[in-house]
Every structure is written in structure tokens, then in C-alpha cells.
N, C-alpha and C. Protein backbone atom coordinates (compact mmCIF):
# COMPACT_ATOMS: atom_id res chain seq x y z
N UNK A 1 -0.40 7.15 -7.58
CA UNK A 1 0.17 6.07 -6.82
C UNK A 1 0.12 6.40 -5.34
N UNK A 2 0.28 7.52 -4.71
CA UNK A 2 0.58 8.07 -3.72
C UNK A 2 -1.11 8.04 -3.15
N UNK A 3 -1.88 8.43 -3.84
CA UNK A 3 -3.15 8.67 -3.31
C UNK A 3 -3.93 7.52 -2.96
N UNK A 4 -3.61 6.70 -4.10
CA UNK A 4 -4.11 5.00 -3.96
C UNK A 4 -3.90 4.58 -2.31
N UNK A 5 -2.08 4.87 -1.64
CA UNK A 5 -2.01 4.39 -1.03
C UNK A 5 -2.64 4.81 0.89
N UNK A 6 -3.40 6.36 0.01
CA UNK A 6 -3.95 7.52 1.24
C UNK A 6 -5.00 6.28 2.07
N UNK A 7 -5.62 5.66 1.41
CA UNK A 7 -6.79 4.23 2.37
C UNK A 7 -6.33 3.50 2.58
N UNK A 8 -4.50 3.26 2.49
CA UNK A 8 -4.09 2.03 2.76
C UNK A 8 -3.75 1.38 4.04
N UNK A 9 -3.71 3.29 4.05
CA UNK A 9 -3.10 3.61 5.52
C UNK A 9 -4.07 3.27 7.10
N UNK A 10 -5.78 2.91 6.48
CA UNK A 10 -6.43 3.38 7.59
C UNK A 10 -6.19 1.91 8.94
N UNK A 11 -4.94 0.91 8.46
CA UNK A 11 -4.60 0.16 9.84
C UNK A 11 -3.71 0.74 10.32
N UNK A 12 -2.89 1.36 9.74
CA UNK A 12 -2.01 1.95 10.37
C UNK A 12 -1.95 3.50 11.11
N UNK A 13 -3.21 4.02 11.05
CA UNK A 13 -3.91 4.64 11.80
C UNK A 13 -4.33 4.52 12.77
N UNK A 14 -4.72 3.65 13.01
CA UNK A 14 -5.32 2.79 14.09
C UNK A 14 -4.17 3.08 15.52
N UNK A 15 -2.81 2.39 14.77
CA UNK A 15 -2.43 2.03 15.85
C UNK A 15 -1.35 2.90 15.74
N UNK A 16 -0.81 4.56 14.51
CA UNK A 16 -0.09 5.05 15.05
C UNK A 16 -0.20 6.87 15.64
N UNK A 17 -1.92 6.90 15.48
CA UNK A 17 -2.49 8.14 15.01
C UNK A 17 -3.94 8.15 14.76
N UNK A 18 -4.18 9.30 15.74
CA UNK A 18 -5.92 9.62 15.89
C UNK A 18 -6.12 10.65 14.79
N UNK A 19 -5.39 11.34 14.44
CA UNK A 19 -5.58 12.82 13.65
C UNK A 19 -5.47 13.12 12.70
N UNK A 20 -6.04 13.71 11.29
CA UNK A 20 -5.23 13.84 9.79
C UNK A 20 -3.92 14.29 10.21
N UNK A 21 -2.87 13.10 9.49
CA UNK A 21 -1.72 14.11 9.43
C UNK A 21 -0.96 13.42 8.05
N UNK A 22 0.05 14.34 7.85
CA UNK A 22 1.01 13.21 6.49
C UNK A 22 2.52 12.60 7.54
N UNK A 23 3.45 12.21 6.72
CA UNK A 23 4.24 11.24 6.95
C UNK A 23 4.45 10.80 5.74
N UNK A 24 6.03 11.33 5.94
CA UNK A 24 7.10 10.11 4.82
C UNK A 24 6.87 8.81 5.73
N UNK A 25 7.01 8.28 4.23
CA UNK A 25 7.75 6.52 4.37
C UNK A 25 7.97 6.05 2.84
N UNK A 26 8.52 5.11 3.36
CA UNK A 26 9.43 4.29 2.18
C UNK A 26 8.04 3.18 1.90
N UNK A 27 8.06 3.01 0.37
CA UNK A 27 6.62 2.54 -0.35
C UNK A 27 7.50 1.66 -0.90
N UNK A 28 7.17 0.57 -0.99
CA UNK A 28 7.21 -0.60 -2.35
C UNK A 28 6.45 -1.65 -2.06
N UNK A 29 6.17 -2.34 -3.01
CA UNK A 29 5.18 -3.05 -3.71
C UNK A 29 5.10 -4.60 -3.48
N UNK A 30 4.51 -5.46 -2.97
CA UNK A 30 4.64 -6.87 -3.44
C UNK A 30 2.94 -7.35 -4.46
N UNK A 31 3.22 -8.74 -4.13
CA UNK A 31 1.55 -9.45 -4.78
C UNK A 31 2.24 -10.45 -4.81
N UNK A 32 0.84 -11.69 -5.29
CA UNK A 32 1.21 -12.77 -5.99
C UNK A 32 2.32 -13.11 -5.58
N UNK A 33 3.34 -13.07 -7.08
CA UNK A 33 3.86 -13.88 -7.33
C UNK A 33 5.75 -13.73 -6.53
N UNK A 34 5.85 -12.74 -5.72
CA UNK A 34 6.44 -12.47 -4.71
C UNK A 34 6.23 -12.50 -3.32
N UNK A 35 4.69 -12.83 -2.81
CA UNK A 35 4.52 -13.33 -1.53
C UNK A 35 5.33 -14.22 -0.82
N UNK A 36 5.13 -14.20 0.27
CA UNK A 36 6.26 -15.96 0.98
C UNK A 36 5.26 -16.67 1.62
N UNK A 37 5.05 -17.71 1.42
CA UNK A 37 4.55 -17.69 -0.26
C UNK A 37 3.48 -17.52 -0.96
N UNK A 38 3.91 -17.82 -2.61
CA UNK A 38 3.49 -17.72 -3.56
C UNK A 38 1.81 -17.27 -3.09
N UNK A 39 1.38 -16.17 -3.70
CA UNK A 39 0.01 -16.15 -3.40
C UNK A 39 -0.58 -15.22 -2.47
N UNK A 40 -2.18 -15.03 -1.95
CA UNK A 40 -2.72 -13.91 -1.79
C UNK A 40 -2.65 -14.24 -0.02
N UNK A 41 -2.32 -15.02 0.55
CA UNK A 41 -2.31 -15.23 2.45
C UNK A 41 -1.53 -14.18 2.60
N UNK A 42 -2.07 -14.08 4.17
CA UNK A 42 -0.95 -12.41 4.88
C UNK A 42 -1.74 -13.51 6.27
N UNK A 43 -0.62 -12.53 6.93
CA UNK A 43 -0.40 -13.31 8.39
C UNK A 43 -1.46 -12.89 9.75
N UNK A 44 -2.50 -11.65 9.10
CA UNK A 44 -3.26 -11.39 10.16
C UNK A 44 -4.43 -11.62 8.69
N UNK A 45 -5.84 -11.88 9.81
CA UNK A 45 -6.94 -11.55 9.27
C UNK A 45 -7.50 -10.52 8.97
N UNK A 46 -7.24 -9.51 9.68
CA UNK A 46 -7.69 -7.76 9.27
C UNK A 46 -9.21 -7.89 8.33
N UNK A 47 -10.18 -8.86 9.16
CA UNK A 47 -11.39 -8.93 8.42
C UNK A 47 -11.23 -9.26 6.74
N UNK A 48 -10.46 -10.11 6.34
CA UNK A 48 -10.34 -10.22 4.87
C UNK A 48 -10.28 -11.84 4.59
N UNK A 49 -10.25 -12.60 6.20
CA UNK A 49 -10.07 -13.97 5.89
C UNK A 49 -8.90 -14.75 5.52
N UNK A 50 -7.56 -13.48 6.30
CA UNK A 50 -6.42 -13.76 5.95
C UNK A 50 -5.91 -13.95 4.52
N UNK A 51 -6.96 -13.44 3.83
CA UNK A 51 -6.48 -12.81 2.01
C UNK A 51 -6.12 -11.31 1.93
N UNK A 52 -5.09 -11.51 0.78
CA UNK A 52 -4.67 -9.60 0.56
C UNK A 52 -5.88 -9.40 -0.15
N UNK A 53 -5.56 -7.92 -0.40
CA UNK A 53 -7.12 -7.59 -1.47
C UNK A 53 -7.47 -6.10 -0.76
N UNK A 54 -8.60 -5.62 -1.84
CA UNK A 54 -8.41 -4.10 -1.36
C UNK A 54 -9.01 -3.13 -2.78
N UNK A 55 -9.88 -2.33 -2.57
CA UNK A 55 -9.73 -1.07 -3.94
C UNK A 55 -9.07 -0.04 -3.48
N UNK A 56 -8.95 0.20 -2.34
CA UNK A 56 -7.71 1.50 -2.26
C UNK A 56 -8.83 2.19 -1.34
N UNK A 57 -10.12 2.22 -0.91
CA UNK A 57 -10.85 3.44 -0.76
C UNK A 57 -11.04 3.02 1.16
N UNK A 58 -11.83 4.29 1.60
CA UNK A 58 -11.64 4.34 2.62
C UNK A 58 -12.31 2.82 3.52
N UNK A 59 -13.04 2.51 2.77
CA UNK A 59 -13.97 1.21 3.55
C UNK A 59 -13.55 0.44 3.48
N UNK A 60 -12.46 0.29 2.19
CA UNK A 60 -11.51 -1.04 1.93
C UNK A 60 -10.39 -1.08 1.71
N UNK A 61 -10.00 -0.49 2.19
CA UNK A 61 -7.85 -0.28 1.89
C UNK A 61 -7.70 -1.61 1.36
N UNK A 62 -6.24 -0.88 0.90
CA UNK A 62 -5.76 -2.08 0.24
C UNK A 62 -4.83 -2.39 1.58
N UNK A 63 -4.60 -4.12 1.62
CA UNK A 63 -3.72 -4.73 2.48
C UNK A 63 -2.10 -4.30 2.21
N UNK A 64 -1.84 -3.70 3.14
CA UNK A 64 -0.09 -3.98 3.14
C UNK A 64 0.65 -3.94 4.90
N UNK A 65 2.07 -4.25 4.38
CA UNK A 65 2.44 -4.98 5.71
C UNK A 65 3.56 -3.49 6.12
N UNK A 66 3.83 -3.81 7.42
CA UNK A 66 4.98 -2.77 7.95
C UNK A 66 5.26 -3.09 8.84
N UNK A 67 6.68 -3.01 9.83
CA UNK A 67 7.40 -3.18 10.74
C UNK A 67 6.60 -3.73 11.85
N UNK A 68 7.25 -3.49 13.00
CA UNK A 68 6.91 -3.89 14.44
C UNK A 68 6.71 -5.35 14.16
N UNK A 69 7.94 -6.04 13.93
CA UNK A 69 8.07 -7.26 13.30
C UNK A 69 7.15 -8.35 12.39
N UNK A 70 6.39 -7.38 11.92
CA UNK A 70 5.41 -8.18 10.86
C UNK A 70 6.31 -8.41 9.58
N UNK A 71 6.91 -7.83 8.99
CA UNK A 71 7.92 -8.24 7.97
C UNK A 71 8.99 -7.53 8.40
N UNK A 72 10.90 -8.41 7.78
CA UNK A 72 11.88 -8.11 7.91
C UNK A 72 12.42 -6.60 7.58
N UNK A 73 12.05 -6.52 6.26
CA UNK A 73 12.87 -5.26 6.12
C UNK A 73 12.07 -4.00 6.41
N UNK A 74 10.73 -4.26 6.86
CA UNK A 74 10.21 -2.77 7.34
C UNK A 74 10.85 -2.70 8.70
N UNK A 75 11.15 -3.72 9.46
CA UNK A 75 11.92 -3.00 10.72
C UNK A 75 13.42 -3.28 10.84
N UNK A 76 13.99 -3.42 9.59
CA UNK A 76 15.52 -3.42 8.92
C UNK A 76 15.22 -1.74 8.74
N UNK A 77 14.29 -1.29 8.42
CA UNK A 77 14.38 0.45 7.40
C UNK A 77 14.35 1.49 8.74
N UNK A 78 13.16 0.59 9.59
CA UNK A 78 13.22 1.70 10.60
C UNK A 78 14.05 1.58 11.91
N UNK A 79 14.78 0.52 11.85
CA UNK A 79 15.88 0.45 13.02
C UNK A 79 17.18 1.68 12.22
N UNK A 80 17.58 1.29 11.01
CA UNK A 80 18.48 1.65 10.59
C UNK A 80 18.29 3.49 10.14
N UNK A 81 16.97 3.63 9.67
CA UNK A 81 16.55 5.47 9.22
C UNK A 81 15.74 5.98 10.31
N UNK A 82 14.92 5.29 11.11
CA UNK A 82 13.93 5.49 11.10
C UNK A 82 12.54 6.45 10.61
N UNK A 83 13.08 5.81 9.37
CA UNK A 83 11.62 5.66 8.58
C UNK A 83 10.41 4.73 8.10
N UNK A 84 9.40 4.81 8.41
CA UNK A 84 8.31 3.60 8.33
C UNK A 84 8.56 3.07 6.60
N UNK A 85 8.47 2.28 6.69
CA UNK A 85 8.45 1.27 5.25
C UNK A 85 7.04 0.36 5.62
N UNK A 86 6.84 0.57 4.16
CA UNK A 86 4.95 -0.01 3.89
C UNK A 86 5.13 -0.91 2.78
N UNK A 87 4.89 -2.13 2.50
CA UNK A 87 4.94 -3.03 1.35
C UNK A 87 3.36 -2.91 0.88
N UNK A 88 2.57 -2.39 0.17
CA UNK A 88 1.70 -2.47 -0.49
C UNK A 88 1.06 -3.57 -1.20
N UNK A 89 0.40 -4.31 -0.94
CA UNK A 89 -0.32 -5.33 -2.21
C UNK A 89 -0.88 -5.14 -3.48
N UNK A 90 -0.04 -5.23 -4.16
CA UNK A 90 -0.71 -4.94 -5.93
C UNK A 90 -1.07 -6.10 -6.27
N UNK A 91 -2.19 -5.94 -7.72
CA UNK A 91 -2.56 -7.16 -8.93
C UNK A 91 -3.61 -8.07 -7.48
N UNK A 92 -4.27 -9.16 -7.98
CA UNK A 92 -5.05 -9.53 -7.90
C UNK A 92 -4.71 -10.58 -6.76
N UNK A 93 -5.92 -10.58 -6.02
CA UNK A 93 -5.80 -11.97 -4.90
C UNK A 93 -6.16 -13.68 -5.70
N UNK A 94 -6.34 -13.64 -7.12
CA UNK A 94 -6.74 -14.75 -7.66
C UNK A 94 -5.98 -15.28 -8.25
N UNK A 95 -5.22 -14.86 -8.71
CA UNK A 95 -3.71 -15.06 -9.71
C UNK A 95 -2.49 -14.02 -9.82
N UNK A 96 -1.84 -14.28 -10.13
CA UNK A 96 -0.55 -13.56 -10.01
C UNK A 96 0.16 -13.40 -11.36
N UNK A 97 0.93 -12.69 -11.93
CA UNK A 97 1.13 -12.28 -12.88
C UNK A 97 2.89 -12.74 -13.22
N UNK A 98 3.58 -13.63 -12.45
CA UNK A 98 4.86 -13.77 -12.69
C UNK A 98 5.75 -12.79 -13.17
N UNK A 99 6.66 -12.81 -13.44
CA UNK A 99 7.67 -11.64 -13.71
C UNK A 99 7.20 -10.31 -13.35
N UNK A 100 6.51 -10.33 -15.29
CA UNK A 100 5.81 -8.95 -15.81
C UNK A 100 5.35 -8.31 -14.42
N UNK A 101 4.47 -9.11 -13.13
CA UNK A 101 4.11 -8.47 -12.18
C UNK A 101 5.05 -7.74 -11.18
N UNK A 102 5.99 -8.47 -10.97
CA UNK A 102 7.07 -8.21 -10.17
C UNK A 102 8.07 -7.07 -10.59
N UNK A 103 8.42 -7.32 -12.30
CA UNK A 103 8.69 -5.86 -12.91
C UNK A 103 8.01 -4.44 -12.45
N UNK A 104 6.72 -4.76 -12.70
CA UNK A 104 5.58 -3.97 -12.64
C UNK A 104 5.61 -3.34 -11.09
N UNK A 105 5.91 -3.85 -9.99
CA UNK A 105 6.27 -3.27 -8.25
C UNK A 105 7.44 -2.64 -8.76
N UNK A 106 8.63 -2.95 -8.88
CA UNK A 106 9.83 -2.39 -9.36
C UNK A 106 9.74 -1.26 -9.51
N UNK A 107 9.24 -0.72 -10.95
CA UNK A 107 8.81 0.48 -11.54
C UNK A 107 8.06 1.39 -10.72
N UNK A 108 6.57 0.58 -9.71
CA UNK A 108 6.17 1.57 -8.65
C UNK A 108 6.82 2.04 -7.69
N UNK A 109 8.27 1.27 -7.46
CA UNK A 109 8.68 1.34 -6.40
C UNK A 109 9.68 2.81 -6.71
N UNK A 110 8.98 4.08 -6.27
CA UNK A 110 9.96 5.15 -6.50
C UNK A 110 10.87 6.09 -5.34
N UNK A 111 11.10 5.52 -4.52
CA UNK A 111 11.37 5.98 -3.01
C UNK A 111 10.11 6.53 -2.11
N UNK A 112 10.63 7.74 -1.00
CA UNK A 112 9.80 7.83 -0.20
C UNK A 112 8.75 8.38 -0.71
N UNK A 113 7.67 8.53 0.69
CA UNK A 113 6.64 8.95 -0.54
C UNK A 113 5.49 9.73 0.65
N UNK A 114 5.29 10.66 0.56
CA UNK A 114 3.70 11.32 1.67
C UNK A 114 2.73 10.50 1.52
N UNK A 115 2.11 10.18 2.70
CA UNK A 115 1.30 9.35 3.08
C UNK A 115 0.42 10.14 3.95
N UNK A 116 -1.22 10.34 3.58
CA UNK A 116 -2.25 11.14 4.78
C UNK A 116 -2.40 9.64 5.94
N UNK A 117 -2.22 9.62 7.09
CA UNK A 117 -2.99 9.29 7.84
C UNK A 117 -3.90 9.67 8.65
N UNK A 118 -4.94 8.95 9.07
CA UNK A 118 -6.52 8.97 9.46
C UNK A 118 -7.49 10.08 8.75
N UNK A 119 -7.11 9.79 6.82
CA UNK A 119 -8.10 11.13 5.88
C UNK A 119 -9.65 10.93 5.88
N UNK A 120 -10.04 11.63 5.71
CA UNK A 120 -11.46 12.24 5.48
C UNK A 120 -12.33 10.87 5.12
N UNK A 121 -13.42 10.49 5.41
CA UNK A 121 -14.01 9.36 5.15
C UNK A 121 -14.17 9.45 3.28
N UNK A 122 -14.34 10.54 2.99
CA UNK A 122 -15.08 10.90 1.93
C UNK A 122 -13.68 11.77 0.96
N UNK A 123 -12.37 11.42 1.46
CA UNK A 123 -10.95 11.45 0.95
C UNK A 123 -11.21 11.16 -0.55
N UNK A 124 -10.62 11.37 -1.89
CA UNK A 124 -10.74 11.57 -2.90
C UNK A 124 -9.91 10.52 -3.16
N UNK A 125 -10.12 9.54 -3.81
CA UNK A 125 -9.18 8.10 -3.94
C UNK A 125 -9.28 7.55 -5.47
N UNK A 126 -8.01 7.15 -5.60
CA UNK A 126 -7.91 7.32 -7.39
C UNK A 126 -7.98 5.30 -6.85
N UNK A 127 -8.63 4.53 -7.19
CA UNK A 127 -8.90 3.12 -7.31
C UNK A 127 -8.31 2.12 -8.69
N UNK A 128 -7.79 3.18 -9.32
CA UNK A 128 -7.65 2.03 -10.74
C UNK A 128 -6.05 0.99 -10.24
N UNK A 129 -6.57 0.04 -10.52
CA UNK A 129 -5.42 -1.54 -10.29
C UNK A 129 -4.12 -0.91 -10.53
N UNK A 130 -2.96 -0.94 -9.98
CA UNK A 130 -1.77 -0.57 -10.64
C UNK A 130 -1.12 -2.05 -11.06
N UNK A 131 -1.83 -3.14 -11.11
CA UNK A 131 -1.36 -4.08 -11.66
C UNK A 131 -2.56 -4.64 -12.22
N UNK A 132 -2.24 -4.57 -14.18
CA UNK A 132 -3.57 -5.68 -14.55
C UNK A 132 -3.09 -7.00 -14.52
N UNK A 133 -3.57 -7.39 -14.26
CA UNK A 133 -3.43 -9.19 -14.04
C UNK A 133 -3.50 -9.53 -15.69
N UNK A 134 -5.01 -9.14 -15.97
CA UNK A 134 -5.10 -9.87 -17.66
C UNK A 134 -4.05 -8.93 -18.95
N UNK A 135 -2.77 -8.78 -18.19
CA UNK A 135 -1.68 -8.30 -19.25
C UNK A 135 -1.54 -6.66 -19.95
N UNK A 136 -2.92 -6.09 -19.30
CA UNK A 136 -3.06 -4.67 -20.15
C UNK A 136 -2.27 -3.97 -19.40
N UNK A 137 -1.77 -4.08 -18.16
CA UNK A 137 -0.38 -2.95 -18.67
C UNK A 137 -0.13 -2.89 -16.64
N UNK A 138 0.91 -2.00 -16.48
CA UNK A 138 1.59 -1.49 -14.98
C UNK A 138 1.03 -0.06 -14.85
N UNK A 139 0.35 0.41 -14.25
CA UNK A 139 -0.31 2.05 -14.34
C UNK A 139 0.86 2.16 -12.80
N UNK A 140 1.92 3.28 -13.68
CA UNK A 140 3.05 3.88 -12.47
C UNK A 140 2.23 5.10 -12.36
N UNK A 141 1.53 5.90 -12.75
CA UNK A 141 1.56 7.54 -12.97
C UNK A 141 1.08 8.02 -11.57
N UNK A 142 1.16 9.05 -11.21
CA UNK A 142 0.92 9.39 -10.07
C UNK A 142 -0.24 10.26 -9.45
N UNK A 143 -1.18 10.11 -9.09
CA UNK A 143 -2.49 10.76 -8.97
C UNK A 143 -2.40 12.25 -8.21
N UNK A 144 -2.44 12.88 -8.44
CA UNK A 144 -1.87 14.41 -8.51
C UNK A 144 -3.22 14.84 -6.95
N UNK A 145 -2.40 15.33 -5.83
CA UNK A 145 -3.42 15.77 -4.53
C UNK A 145 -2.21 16.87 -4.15
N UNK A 146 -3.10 17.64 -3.45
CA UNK A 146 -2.61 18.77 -2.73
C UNK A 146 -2.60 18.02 -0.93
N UNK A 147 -1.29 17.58 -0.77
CA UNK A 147 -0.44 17.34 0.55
C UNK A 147 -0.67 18.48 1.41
N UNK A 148 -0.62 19.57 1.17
CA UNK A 148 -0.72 20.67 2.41
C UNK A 148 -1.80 21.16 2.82
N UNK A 149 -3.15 20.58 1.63
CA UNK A 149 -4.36 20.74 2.46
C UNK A 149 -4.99 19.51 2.55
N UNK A 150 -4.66 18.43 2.17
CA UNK A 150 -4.85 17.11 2.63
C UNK A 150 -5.73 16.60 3.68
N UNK A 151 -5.67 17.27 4.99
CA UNK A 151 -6.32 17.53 5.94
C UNK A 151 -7.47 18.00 6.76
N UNK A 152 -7.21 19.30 5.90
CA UNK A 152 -8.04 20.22 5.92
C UNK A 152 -9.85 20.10 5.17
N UNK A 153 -9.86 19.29 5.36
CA UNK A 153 -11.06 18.66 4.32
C UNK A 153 -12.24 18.93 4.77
């Protein structure tokens, strides 16, 4: 889960960091059927045509949102801890999975979490959906990387 989110990071690289480094932050999940609203729009284009979407890898992160007033409670988390909070986009930009999906963020959602920013082009990225859309299941498990050489690549 953690590693998925290592390419998620590469906008937020951009604008908070030239260099491999890690960083806590607070991770949880939206999609679908919890957007505002309903559905795959996000409020910048970030080359995607103003759709979420994403395999996780370095050329294509997956879309997610964070503070500096792009959504409420990432700069509710970091006025109040300051700690960065990242909402992640799970499950599919075509349909949405109701509940079961929203369950399914819940369960990913396990507190803070190490995050590499600006990794290796060629960074080791676990891509499988943590939300199937066509009902086969919520993949929580956690893709197992070495954080302290992360970098060092």
C-alpha cells in the first residue's frame, strides 16, 4: 500500500522537494463513489483531462489531492499537526463501486504512513488496483520496501 503510493507522490515533488527523501503523512483513500461529486473529476487537469486515474508507477501516478487549500481536511490536518495528509484515488475512473468501495478506503486507511519523495525513475512499484471495481476483492496488504535505503538507489 505504502509503495503504490511512492509515484503518487511525483506532484507533490514538484512543488515540495528536489531530492529523494521520505516523509510521514497521513494517507486515506477516496474514488468514485465518495468524490464531491459522485465520480472520477478532480479540480486541476494535471495532464489527465481533469479525470482521476493512475497505475501507481513513475510515468503515471496515481491522482490524489492535499492541502494548500485544494481539499478541507488536508489543511484541517496540517494547520492543526502539521502533518501533510494525501487523499489517494482508488478503484476505477469508469464506475464506482458504492459502499463495498468506500468500505474498501476505510480498511486502507491505516494512519500515517512513509512516503519516498522525488524516487528513482526506475523505483520498484507494486501496481495491482487496491480496489476491484468488478467485486473481486479490497487488496489492504502492504508491499514490503526498505525505507532507509529507499534513496539510495
Amino acid at each position: 500500500m505504502s509503495l503504490l503510493l511512492l509515484s503518487a507522490v511525483a506532484a507533490f515533488n514538484a512543488i515540495t522537494a528536489s531530492a529523494c527523501s521520505t516523509q510521514q503523512v497521513k494517507q486515506t483513500f477516496y474514488g468514485w463513489p465518495d468524490n464531491d461529486p459522485a465520480g472520477p473529476a478532480i479540480a486541476y487537469d494535471c495532464g489527465r483531462d481533469y479525470t482521476a486515474g493512475g497505475s501507481g508507477t513513475y510515468d503515471n501516478p496515481l491522482t490524489f489531492a492535499f492541502g494548500q487549500r485544494r481539499i478541507q481536511s488536508c489543511d484541517t490536518d496540517w494547520t492543526d499537526s502539521g502533518i501533510y495528509h494525501i487523499d489517494v484515488f482508488v478503484g476505477s475512473n469508469q464506475g464506482g463501486g458504492g459502499q463495498n468501495q468506500i468500505d474498501c478506503e476505510i480498511r486502507l486507511t491505516t494512519g500515517d504512513q512513509t512516503i519516498v519523495r522525488a524516487p528513482a525513475v526506475d523505483y520498484n512499484v507494486d501496481t495491482t488496483e487496491l480496489y476491484q471495481l468488478d467485486g473481486s476483492g479490497c487488496i489492504t496488504y502492504v508491499y514490503a520496501y526498505d525505507v532507509a535505503n529507499s534513496c539510495s538507489m
